[in-house]
C-alpha atoms as a PDB file:
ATOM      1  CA  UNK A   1     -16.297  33.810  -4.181  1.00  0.00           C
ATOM      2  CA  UNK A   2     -18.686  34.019   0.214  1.00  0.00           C
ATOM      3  CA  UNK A   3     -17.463  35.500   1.844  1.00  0.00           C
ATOM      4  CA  UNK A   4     -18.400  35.343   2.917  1.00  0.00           C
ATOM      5  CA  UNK A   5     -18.324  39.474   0.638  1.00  0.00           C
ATOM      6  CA  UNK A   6     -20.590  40.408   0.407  1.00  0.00           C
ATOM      7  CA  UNK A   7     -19.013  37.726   1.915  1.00  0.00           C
ATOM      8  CA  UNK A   8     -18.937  38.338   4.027  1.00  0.00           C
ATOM      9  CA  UNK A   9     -20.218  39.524   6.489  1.00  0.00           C
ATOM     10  CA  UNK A  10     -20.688  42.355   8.905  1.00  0.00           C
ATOM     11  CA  UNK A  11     -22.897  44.326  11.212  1.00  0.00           C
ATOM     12  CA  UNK A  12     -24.632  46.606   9.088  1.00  0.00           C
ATOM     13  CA  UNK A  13     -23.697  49.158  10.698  1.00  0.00           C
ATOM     14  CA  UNK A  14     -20.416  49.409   9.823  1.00  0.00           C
ATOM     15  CA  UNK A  15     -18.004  51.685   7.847  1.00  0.00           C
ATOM     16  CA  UNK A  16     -20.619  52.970   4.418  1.00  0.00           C
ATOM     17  CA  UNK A  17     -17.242  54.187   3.021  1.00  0.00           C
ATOM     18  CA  UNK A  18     -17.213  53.559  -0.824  1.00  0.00           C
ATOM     19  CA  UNK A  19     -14.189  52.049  -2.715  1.00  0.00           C
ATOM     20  CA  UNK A  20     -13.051  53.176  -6.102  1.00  0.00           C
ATOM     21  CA  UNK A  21     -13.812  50.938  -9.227  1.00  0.00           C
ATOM     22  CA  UNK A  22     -11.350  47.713  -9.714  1.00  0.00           C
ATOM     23  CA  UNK A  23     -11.941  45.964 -13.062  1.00  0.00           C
ATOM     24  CA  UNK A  24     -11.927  42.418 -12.632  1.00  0.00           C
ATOM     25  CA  UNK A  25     -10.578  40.251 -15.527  1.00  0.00           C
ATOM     26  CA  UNK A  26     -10.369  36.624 -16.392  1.00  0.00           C
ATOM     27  CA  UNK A  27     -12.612  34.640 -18.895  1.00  0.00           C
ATOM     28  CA  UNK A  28     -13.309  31.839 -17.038  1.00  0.00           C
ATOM     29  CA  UNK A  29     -16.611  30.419 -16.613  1.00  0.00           C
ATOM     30  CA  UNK A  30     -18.616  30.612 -13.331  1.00  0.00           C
ATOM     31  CA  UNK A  31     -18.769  26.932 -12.095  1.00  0.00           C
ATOM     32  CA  UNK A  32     -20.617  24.768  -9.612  1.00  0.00           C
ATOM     33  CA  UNK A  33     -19.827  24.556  -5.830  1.00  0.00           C
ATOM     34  CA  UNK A  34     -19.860  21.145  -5.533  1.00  0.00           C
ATOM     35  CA  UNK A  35     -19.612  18.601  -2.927  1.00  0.00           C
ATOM     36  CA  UNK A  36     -19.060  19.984   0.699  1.00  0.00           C
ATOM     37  CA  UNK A  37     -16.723  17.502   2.004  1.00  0.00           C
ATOM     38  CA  UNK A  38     -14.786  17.213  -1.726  1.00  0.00           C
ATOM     39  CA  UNK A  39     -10.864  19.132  -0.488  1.00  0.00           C
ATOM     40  CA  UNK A  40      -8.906  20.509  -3.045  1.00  0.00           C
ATOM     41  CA  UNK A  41      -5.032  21.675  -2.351  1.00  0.00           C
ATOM     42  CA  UNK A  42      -3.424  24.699  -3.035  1.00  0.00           C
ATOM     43  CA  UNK A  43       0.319  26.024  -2.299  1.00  0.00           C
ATOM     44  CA  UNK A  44       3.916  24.544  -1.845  1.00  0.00           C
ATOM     45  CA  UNK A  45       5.390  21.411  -0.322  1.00  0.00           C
ATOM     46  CA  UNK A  46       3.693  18.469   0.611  1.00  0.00           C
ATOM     47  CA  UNK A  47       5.819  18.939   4.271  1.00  0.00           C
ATOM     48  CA  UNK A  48       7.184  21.460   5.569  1.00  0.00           C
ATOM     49  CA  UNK A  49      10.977  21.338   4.492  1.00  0.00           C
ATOM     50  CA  UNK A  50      13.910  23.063   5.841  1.00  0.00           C
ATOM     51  CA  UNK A  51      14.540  25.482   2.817  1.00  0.00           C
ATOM     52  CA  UNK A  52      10.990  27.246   3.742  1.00  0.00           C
ATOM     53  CA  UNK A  53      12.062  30.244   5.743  1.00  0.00           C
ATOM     54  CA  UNK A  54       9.354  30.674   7.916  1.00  0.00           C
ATOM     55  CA  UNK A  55       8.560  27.159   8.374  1.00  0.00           C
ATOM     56  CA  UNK A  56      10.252  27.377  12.408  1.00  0.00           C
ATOM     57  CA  UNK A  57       7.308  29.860  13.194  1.00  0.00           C
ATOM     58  CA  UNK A  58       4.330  27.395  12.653  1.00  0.00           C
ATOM     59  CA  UNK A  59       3.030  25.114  15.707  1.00  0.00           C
ATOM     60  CA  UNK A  60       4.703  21.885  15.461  1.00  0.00           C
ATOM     61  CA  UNK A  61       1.675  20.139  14.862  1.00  0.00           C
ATOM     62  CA  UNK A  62       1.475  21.474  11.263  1.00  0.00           C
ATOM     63  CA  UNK A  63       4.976  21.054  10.950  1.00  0.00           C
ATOM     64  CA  UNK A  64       4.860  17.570  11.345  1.00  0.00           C
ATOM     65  CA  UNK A  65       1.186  17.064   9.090  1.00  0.00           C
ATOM     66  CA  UNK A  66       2.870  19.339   6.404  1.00  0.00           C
ATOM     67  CA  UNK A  67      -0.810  20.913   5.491  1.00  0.00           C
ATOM     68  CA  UNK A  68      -3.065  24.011   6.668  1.00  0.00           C
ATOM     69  CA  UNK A  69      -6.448  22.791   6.182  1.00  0.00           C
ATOM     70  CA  UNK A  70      -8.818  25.820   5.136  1.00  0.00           C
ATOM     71  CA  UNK A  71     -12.398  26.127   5.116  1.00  0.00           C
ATOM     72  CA  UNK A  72     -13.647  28.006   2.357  1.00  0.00           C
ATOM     73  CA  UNK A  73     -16.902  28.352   0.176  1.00  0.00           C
ATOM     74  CA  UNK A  74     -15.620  27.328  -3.186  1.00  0.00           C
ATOM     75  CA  UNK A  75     -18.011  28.957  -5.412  1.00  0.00           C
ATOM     76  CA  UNK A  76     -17.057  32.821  -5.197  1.00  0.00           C
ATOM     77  CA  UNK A  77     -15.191  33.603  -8.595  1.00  0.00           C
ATOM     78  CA  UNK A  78     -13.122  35.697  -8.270  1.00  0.00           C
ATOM     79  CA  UNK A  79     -12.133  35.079  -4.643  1.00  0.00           C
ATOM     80  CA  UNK A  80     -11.901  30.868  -4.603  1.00  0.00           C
ATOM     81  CA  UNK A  81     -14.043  28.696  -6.843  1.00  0.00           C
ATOM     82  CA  UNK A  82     -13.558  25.949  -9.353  1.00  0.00           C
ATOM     83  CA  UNK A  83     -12.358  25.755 -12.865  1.00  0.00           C
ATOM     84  CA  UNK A  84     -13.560  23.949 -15.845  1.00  0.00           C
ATOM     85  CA  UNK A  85     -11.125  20.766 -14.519  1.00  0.00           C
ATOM     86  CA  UNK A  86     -12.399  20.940 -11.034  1.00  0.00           C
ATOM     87  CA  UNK A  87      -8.948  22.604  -9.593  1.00  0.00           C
ATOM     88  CA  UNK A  88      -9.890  24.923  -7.249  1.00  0.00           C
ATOM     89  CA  UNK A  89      -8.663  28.341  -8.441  1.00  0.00           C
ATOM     90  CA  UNK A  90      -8.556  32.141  -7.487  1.00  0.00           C
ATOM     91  CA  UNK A  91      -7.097  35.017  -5.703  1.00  0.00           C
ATOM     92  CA  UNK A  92      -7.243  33.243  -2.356  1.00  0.00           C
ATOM     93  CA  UNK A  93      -5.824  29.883  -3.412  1.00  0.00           C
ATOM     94  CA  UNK A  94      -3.203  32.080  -5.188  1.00  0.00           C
ATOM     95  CA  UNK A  95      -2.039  33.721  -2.175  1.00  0.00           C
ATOM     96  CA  UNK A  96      -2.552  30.907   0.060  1.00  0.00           C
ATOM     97  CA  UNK A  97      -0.163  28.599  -2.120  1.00  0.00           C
ATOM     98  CA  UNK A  98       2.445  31.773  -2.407  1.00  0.00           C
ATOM     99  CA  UNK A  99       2.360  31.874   1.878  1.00  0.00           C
ATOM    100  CA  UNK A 100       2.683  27.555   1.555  1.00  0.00           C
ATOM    101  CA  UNK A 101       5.989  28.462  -0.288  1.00  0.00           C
ATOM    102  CA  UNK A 102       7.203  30.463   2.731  1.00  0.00           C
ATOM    103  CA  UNK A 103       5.999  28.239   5.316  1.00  0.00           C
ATOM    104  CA  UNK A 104       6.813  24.465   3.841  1.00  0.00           C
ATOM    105  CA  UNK A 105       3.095  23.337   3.554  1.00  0.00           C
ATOM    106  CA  UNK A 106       0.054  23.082   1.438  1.00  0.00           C
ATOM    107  CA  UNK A 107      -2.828  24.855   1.823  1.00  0.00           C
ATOM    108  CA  UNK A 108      -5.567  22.383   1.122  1.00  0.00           C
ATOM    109  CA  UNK A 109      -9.081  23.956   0.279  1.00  0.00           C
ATOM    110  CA  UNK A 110     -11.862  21.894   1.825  1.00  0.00           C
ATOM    111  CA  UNK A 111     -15.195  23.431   0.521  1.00  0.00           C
ATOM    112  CA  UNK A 112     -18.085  23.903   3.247  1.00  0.00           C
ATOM    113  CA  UNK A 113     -20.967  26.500   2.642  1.00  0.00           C
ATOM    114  CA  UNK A 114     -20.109  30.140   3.905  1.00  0.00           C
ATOM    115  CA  UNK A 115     -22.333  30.557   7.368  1.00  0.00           C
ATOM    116  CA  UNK A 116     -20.436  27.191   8.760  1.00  0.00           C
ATOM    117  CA  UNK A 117     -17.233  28.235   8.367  1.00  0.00           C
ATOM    118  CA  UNK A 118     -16.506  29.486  11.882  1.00  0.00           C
ATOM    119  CA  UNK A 119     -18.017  26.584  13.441  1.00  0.00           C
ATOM    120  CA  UNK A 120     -15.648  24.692  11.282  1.00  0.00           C
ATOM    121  CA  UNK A 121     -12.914  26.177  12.497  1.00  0.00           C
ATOM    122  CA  UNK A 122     -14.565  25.939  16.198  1.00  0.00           C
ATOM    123  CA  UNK A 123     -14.600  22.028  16.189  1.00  0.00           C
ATOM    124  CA  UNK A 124     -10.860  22.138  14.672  1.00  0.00           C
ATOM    125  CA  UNK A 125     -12.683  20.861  11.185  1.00  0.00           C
ATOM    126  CA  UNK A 126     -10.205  23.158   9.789  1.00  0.00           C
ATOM    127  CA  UNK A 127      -7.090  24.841  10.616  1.00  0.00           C
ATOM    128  CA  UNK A 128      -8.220  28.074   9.039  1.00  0.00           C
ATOM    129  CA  UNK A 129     -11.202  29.640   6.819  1.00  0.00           C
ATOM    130  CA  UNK A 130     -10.017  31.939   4.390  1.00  0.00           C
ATOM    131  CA  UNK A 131     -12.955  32.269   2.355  1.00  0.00           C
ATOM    132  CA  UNK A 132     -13.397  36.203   1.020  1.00  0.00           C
ATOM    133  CA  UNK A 133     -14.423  36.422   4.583  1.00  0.00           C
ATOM    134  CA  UNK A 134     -14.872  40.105   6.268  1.00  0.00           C
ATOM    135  CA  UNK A 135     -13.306  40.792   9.546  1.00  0.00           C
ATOM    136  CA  UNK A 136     -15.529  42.260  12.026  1.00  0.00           C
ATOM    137  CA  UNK A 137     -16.094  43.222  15.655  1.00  0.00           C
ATOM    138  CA  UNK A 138     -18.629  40.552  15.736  1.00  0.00           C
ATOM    139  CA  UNK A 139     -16.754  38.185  14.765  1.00  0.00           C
ATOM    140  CA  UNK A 140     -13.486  38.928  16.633  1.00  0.00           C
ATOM    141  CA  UNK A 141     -15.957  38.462  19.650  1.00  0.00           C
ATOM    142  CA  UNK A 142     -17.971  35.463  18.896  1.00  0.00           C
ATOM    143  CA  UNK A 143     -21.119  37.432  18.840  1.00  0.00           C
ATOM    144  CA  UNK A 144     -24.202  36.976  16.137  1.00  0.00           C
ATOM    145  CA  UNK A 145     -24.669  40.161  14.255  1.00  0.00           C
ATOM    146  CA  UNK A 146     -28.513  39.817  14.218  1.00  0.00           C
ATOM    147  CA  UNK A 147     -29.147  38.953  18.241  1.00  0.00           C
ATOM    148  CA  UNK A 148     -26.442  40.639  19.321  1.00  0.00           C
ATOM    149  CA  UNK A 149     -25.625  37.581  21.564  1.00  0.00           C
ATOM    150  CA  UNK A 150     -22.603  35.513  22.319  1.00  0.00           C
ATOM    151  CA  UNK A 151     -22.707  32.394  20.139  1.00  0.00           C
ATOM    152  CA  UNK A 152     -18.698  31.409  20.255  1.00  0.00           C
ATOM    153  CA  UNK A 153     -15.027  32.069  21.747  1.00  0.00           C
ATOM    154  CA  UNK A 154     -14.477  34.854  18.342  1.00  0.00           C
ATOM    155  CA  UNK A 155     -11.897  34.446  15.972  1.00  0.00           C
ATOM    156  CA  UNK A 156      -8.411  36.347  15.144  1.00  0.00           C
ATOM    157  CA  UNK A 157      -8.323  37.294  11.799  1.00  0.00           C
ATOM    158  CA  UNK A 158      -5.031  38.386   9.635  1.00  0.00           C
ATOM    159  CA  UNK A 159      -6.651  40.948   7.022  1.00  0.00           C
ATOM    160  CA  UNK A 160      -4.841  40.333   3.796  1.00  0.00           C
ATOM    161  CA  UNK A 161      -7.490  42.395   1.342  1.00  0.00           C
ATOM    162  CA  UNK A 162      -9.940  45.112   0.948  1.00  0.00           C
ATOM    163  CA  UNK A 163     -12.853  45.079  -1.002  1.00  0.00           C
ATOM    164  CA  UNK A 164     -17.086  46.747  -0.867  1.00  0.00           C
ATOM    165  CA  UNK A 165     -19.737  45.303  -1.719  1.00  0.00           C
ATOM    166  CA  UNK A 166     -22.327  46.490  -5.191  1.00  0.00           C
ATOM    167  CA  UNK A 167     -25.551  45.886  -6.459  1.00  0.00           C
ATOM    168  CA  UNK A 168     -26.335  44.498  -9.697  1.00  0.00           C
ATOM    169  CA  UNK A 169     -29.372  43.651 -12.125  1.00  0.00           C
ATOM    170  CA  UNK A 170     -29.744  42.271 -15.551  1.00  0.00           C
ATOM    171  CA  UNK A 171     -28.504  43.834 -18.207  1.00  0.00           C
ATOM    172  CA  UNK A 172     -30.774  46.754 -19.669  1.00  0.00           C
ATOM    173  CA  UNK A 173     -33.114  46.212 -17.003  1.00  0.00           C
ATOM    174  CA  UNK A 174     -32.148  48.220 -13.586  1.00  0.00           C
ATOM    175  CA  UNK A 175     -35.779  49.450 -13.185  1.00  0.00           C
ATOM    176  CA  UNK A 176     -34.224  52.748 -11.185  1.00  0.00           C
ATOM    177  CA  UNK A 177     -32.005  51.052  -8.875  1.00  0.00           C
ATOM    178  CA  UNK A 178     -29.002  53.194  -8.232  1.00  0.00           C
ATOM    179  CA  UNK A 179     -28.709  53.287  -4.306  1.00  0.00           C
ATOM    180  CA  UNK A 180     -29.996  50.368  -1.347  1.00  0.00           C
ATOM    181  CA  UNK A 181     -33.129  52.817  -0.854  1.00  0.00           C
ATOM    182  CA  UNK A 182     -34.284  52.751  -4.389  1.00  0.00           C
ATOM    183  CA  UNK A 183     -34.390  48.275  -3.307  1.00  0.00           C
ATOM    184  CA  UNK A 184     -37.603  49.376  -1.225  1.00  0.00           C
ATOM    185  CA  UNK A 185     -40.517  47.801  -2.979  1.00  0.00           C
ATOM    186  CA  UNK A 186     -38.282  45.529  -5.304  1.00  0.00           C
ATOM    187  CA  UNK A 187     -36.764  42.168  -4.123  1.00  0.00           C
ATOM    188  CA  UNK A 188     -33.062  41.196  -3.715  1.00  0.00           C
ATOM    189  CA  UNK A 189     -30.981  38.158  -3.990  1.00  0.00           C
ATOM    190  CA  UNK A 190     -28.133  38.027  -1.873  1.00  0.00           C
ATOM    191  CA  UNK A 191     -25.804  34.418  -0.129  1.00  0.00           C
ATOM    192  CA  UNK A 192     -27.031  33.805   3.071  1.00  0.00           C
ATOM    193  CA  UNK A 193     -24.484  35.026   5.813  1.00  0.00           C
ATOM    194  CA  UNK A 194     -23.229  38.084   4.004  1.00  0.00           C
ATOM    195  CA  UNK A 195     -22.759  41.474   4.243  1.00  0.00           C
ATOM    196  CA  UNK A 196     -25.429  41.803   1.527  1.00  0.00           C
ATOM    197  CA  UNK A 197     -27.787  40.188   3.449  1.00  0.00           C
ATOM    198  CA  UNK A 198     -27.234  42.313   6.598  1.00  0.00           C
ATOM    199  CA  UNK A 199     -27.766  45.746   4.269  1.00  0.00           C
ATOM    200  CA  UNK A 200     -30.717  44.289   2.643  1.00  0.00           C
ATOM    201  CA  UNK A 201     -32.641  43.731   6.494  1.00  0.00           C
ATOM    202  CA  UNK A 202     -31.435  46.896   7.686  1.00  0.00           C
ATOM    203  CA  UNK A 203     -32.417  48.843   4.568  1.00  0.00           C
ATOM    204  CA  UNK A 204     -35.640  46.560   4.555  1.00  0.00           C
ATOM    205  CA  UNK A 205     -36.448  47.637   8.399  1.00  0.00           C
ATOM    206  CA  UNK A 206     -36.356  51.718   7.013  1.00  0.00           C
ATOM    207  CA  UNK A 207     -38.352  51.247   4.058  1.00  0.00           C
ATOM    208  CA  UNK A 208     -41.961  53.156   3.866  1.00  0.00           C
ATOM    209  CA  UNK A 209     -45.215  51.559   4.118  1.00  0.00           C
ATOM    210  CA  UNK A 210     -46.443  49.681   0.786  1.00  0.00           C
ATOM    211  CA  UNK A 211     -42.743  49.673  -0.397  1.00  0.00           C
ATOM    212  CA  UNK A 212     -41.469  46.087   1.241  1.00  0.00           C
ATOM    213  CA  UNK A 213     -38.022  44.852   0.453  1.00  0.00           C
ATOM    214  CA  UNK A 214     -38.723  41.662  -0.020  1.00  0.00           C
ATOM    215  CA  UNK A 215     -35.218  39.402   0.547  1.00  0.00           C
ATOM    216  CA  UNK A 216     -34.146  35.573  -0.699  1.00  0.00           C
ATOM    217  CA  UNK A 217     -30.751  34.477   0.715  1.00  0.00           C
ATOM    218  CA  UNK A 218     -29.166  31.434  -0.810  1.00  0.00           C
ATOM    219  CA  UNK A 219     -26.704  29.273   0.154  1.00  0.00           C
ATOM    220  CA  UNK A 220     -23.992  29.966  -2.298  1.00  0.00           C
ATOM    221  CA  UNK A 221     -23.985  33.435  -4.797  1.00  0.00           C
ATOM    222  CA  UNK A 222     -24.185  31.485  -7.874  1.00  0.00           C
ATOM    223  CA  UNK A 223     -27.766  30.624  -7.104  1.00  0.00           C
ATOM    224  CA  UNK A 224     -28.535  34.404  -6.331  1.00  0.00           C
ATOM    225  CA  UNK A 225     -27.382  34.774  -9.727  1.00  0.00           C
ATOM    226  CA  UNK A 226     -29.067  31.880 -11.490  1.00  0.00           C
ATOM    227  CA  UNK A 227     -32.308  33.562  -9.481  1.00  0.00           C
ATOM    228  CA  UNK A 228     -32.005  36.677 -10.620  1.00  0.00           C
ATOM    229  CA  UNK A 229     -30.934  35.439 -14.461  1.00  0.00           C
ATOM    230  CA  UNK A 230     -34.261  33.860 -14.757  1.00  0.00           C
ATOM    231  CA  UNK A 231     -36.242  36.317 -13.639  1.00  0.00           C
ATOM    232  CA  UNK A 232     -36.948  35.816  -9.815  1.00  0.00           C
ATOM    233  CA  UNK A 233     -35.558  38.888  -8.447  1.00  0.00           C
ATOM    234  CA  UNK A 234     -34.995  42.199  -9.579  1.00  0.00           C
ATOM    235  CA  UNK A 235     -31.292  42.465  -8.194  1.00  0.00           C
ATOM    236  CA  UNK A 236     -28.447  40.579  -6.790  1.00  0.00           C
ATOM    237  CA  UNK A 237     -25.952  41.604  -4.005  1.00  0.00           C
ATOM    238  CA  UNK A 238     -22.267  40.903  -3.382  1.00  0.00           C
ATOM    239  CA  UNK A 239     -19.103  41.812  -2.811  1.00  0.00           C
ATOM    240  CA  UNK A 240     -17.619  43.737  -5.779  1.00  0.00           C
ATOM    241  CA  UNK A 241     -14.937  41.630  -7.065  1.00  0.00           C
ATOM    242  CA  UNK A 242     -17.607  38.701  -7.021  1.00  0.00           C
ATOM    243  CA  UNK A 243     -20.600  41.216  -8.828  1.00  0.00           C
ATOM    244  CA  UNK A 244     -17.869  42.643 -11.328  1.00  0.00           C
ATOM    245  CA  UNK A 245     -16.841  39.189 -11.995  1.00  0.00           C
ATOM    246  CA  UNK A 246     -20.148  37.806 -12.827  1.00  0.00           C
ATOM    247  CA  UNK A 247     -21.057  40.951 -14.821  1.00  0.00           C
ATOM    248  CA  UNK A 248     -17.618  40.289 -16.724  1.00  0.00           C
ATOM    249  CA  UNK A 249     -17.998  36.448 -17.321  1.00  0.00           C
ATOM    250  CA  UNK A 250     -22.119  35.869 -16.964  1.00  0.00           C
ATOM    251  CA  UNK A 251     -23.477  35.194 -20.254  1.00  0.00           C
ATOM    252  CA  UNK A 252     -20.247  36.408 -22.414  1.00  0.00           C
ATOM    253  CA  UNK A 253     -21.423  39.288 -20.551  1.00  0.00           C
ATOM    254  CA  UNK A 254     -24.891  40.022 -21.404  1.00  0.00           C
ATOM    255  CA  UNK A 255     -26.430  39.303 -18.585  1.00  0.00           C
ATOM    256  CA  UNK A 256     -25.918  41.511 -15.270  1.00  0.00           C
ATOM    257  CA  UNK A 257     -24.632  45.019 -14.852  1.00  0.00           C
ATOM    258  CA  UNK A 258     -23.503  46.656 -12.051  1.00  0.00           C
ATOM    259  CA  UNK A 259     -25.854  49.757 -10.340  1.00  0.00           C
ATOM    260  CA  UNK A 260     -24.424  52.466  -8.221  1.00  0.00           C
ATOM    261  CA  UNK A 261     -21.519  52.572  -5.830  1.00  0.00           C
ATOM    262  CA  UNK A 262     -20.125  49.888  -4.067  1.00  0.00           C
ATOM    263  CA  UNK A 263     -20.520  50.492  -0.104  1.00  0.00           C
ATOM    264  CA  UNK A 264     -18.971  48.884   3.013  1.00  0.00           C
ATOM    265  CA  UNK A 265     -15.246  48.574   2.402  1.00  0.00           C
ATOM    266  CA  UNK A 266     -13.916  46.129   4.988  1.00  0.00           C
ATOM    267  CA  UNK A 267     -11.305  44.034   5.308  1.00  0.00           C
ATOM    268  CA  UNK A 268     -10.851  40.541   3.853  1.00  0.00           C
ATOM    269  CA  UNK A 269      -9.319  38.595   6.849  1.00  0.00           C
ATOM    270  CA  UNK A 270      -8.172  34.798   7.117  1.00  0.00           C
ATOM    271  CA  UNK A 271      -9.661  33.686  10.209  1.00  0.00           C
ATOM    272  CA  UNK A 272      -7.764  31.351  13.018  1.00  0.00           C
ATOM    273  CA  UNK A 273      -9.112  30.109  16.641  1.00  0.00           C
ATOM    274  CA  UNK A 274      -8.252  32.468  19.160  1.00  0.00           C
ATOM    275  CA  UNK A 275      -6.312  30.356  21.130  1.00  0.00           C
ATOM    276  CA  UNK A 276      -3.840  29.052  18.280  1.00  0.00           C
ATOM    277  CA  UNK A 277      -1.925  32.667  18.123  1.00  0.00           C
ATOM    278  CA  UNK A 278       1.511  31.036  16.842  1.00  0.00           C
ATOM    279  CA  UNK A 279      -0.463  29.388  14.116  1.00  0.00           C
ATOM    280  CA  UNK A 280      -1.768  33.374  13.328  1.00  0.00           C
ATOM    281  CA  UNK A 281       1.496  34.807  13.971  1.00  0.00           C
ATOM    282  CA  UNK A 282       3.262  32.489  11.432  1.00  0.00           C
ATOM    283  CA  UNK A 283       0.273  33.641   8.584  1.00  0.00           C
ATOM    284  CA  UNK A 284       1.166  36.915   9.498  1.00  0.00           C
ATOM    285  CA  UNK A 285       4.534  36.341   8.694  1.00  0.00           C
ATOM    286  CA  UNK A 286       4.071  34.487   5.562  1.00  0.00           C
ATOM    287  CA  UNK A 287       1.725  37.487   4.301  1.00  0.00           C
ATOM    288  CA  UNK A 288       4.380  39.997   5.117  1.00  0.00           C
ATOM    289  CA  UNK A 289       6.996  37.931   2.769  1.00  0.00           C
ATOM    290  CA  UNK A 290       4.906  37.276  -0.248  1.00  0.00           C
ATOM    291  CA  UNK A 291       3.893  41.678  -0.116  1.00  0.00           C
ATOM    292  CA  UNK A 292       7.570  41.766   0.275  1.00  0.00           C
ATOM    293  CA  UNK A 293       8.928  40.343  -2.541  1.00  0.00           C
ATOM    294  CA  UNK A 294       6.245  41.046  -4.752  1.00  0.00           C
ATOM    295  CA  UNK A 295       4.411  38.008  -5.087  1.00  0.00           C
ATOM    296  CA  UNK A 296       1.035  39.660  -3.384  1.00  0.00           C
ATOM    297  CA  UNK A 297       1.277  42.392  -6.599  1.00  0.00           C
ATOM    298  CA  UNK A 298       1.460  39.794  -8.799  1.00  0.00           C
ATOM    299  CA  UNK A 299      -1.633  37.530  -7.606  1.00  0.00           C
ATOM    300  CA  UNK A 300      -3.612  40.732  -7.505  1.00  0.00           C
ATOM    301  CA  UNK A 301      -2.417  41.913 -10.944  1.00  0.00           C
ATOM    302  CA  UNK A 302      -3.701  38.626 -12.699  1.00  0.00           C
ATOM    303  CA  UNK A 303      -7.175  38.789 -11.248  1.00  0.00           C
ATOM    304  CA  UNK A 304      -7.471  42.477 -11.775  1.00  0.00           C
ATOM    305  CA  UNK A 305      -8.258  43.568  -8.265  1.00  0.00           C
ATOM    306  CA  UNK A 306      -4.972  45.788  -7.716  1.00  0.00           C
ATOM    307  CA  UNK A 307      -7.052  48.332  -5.778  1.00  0.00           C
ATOM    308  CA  UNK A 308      -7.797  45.944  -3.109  1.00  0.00           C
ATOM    309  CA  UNK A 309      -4.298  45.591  -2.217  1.00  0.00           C
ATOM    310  CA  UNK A 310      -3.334  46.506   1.593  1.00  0.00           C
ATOM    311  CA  UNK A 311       0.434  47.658   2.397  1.00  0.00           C
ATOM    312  CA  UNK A 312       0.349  46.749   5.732  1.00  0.00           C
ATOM    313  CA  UNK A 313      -0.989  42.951   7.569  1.00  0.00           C
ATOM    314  CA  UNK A 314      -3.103  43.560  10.421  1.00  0.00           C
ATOM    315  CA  UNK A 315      -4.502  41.708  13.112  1.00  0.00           C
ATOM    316  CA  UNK A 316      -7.685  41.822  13.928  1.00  0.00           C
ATOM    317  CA  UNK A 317      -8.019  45.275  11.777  1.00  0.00           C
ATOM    318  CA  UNK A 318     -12.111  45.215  11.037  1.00  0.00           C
ATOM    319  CA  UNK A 319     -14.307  47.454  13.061  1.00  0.00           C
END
């Protein structure tokens, strides 16, 4: 999990606040992405029944299919990616399928890679994309964070989590890297799309003379990795549940550590069209019940990522 976080992307200019340390836990293995079009389901109720007690708040249309269809780049451990049995697991299904409880429906996980996502949700591919996915202003407005131009309507986006993003390197080797300037002259390995990628051009643009920051974006984070793991890079990028994961599981652990502070805490925010407000308004809802009654604590409590827990849902909170 890319959000996406690093995922996840945002101007990068934004916030350069840094997060305290949240120990990430789990033993599973990191696993392939697999097919794009292969859907996976996660949460309550095959239809939405009347026990749910916020099922009267969704658009009748999902009432009546019974499922949220969510776009989501299934290959982010911790955030969504697939076990050892191909069930698509994580802290996002988690909460997803503890909202699908309160709502009557299933949240069904349809894997696409991380820079569609938005288009996804543009052509009505998919209800939602929740997908470690950082809300910005660029993105609330539908405008490309590298031209600066308008590129789509924008999306609304319910901000559920909070998380920065780290830099990492293999284990025993860090060659100096503690901060993004010590990157100049060195080369990175960051998911295409990200926030990661967006700090690595901006820190690239400031670097001196003779010192390039040379950059390779992939497609999903688990090739970054596999890059830098063999050799081809001299550090990786991502968001910090996703780094600390992979530092945690990677090689029983031997081999990536994490390198400095993580940077850029934004929000995590499930994004919906801008013109389908009840269908945002009902998430909203659900998100406010499962914090309520505990639920939220308790998805964030098995994956070890407490200290990204908000208090409060927001719309449209990212800056």
């Amino acid at each position: 999990m890319t959000a996406s976080s690093t995922r996840r992307t945002t101007a990068a200019h934004s916030r350069l606040a840094a997060v305290g340390a949240i120990a990430v836990a789990g033993a599973l293995l990191l696993t392939g992405c697999g097919d794009q079009t292969e859907k996976s389901g996660s949460g309550g109720d095959t239809k939405t029944t009347s026990e749910a007690p916020l099922a009267d708040k969704l658009p009748q249309s999902i009432r009546d299919k019974g499922v949220i269809k969510v776009g989501s780049d299934i290959a982010y451990a911790p955030v969504e990616f697939k076990d050892k049995s191909g069930k698509v697991v994580g802290i996002d299904p988690d909460i997803a399928a503890a909202m699908g409880k309160q709502l009557g429906v299933t949240f069904e996980f349809e894997n696409g890679t991380f820079d569609t996502l938005i288009t996804g949700l543009r052509s009505k591919r998919y209800d939602i994309a929740m997908s470690a996915m950082t809300d910005t202003k660029d993105r609330q407005e539908g405008i490309d964070s590298e031209t600066g131009k308008k590129v789509g309507q924008g999306v609304d986006f319910v901000d559920y989590f909070t998380a920065g993003v780290s830099i990492y390197t293999k284990k025993g080797d860090d060659q100096g890297i503690k901060t993004w300037k010590d990157l100049c002259g060195k080369k990175v390995v960051v998911q295409r799309g990200t926030v990661s990628e967006d700090l690595a051009k901006a820190e690239a643009e400031k670097c001196p003379k003779g010192k390039k920051l040379s950059i390779e974006a992939f497609d999903n984070d688990q090739q970054a990795q596999t890059r830098l793991r063999g050799g081809g890079a001299d550090a990786g990028s991502s968001d910090f549940p996703v780094a600390a994961y992979a530092v945690k599981t990677s090689g029983g652990g031997n081999d990536f550590q994490l390198v400095g502070e993580q940077v850029e805490a934004a929000p995590y925010g499930i994004a919906v069209a801008k013109d389908n407000t009840q269908l945002r308004d009902a998430l909203k809802a659900a998100l406010e019940a499962v914090i309520a009654n505990g639920e939220y604590k308790k998805i964030l409590d098995k994956w070890g990522v407490a200290d990204g827990a908000v208090t409060e849902v927001t719309i449209n909170g990212g800056k």
